[in-house]
Protein backbone atom coordinates (compact mmCIF):
# COMPACT_ATOMS: atom_id res chain seq x y z
CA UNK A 1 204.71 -107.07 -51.58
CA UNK A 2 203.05 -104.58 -48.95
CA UNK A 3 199.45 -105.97 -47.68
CA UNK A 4 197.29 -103.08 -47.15
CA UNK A 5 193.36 -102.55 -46.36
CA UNK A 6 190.87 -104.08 -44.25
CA UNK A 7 188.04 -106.32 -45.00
CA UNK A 8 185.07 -104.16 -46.10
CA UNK A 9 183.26 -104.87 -43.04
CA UNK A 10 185.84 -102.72 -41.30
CA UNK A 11 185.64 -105.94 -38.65
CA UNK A 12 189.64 -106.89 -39.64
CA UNK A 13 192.35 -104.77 -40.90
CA UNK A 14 195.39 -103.38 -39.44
CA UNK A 15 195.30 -102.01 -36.42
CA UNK A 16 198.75 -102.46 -34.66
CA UNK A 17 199.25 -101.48 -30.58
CA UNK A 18 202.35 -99.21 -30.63
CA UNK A 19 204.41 -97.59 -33.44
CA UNK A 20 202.89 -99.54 -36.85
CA UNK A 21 205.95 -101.00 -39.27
CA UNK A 22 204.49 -100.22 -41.77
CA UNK A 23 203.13 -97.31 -44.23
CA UNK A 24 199.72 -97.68 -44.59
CA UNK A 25 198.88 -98.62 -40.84
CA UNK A 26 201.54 -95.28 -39.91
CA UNK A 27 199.63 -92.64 -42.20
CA UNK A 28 196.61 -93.93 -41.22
CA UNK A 29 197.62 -93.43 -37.40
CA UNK A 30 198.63 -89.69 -38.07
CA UNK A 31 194.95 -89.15 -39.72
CA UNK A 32 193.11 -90.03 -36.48
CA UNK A 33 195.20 -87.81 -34.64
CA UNK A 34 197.55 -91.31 -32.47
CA UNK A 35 200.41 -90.21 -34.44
CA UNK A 36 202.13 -86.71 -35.06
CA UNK A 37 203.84 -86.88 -38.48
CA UNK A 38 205.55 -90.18 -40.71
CA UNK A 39 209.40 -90.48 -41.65
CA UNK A 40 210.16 -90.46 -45.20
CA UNK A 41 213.18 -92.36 -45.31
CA UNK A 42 215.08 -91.19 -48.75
CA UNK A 43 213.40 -88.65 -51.06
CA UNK A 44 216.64 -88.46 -53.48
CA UNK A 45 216.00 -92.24 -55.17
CA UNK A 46 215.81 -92.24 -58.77
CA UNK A 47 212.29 -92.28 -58.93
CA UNK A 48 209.71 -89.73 -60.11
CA UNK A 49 209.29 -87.85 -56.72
CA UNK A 50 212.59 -89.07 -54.76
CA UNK A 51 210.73 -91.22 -52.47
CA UNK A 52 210.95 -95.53 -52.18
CA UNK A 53 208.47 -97.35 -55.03
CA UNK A 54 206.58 -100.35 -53.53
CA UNK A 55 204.15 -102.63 -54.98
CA UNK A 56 201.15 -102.28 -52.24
CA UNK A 57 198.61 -105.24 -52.73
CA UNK A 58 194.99 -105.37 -50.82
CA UNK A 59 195.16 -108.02 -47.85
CA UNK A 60 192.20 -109.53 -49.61
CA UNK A 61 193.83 -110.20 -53.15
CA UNK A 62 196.61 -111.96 -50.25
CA UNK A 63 193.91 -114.10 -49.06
CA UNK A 64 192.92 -114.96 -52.42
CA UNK A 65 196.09 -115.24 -53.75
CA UNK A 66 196.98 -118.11 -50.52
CA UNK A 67 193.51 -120.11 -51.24
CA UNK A 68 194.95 -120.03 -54.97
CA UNK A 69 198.45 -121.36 -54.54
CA UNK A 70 197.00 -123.75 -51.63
CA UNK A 71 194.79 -125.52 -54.51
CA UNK A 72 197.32 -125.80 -56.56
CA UNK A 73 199.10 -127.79 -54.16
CA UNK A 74 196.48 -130.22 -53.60
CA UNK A 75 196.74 -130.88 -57.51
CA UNK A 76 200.94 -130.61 -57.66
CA UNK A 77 204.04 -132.38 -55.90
CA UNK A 78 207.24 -130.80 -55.53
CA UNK A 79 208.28 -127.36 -55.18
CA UNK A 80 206.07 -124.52 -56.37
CA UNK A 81 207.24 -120.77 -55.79
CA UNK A 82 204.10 -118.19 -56.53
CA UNK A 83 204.78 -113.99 -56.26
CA UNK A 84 201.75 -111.94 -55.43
CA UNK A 85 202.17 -108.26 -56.37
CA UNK A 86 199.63 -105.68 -58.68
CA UNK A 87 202.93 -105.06 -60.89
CA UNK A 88 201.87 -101.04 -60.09
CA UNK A 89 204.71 -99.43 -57.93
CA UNK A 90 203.90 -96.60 -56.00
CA UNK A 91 206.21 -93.68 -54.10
CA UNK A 92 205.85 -93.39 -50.52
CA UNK A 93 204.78 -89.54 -50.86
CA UNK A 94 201.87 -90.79 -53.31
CA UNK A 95 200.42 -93.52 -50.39
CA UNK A 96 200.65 -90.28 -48.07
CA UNK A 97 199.15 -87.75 -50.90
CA UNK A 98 196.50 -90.37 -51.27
CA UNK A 99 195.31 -90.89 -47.91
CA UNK A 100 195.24 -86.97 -47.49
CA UNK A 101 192.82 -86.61 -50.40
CA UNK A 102 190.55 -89.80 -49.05
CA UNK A 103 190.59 -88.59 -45.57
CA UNK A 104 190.93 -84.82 -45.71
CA UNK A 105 193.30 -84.62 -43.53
CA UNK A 106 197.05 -83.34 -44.11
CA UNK A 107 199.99 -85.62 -43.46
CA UNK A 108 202.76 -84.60 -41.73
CA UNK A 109 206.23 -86.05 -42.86
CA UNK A 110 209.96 -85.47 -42.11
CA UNK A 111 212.29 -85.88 -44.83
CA UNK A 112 214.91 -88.26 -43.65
CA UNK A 113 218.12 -90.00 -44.58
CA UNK A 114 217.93 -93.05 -46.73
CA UNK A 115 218.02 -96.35 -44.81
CA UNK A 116 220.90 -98.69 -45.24
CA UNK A 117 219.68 -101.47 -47.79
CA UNK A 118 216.34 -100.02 -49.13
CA UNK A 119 216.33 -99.94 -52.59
CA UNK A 120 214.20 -97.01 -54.71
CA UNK A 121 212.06 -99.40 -56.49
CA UNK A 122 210.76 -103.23 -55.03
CA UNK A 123 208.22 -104.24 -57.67
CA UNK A 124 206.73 -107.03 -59.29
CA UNK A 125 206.75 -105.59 -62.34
C-alpha cells in the first residue's frame, strides 16, 4: 500500500526534508512552489492512461488498521499476516490530476522511461 494524508489537524503528515520518495509528498512539493515538476516513470503500462496503478490508503485508516491487527494479537498465538489496502487502484497521472483540481495549481510532469521492476498495477484488489 501507499500511506497518504495528514491528520486533520494538519499537526502530522508528510513533510519530508529533501527530494520526497514518494507521490503524494512529491506533487504536493511542486504545488507550493519547493519543487519544479514530478517524473512519471512509464506512461505505456497496460492501464487506462499508461501510467503505474497503486492502491493509496489514508495514514489514518494505517493507524487504525495497526491498533486492529495489534488486538488481535492480544487475543491470538502464532502467526497472523493482515494486508491493508482500499482495493481502489489509482494511475499516477490521476493522483497528479487530482491534486491540480484540489489545489488549483498545474502539475508539471516529465514523461519518463519505465523503471526496472515496477509493475503497471500493485493492488489489493
Amino acid at each position: 500500500f501507499n500511506p497518504v494524508g495528514a491528520h486533520k489537524t494538519g499537526l502530522i503528515g508528510e513533510d519530508p526534508i529533501g527530494k520526497p520518495n514518494n507521490l503524494m509528498p512529491y506533487i504536493a512539493q511542486i504545488a507550493v512552489g519547493r519543487l519544479p515538476y514530478v517524473n512519471i516513470f512509464g506512461t505505456d503500462y497496460d492501464t487506462a492512461d499508461g501510467t503505474g496503478v497503486r492502491d493509496y490508503i489514508h495514514v489514518v485508516d494505517v493507524a487504525i488498521g495497526h491498533i486492529a491487527a495489534m488486538k488481535q494479537f492480544e487475543m491470538n498465538c502464532g502467526l497472523k499476516i493482515y494486508n491493508l489496502g482500499t482495493g481502489k487502484g489509482y494511475s499516477v497521472l490521476e493522483m497528479i490530476k487530482t491534486l491540480e483540481k484540489a489545489s488549483g495549481k498545474t502539475m508539471s510532469y516529465k514523461e519518463c522511461s519505465r523503471r526496472p521492476g515496477d509493475l503497471a498495477t500493485v493492488c489489493l484488489c
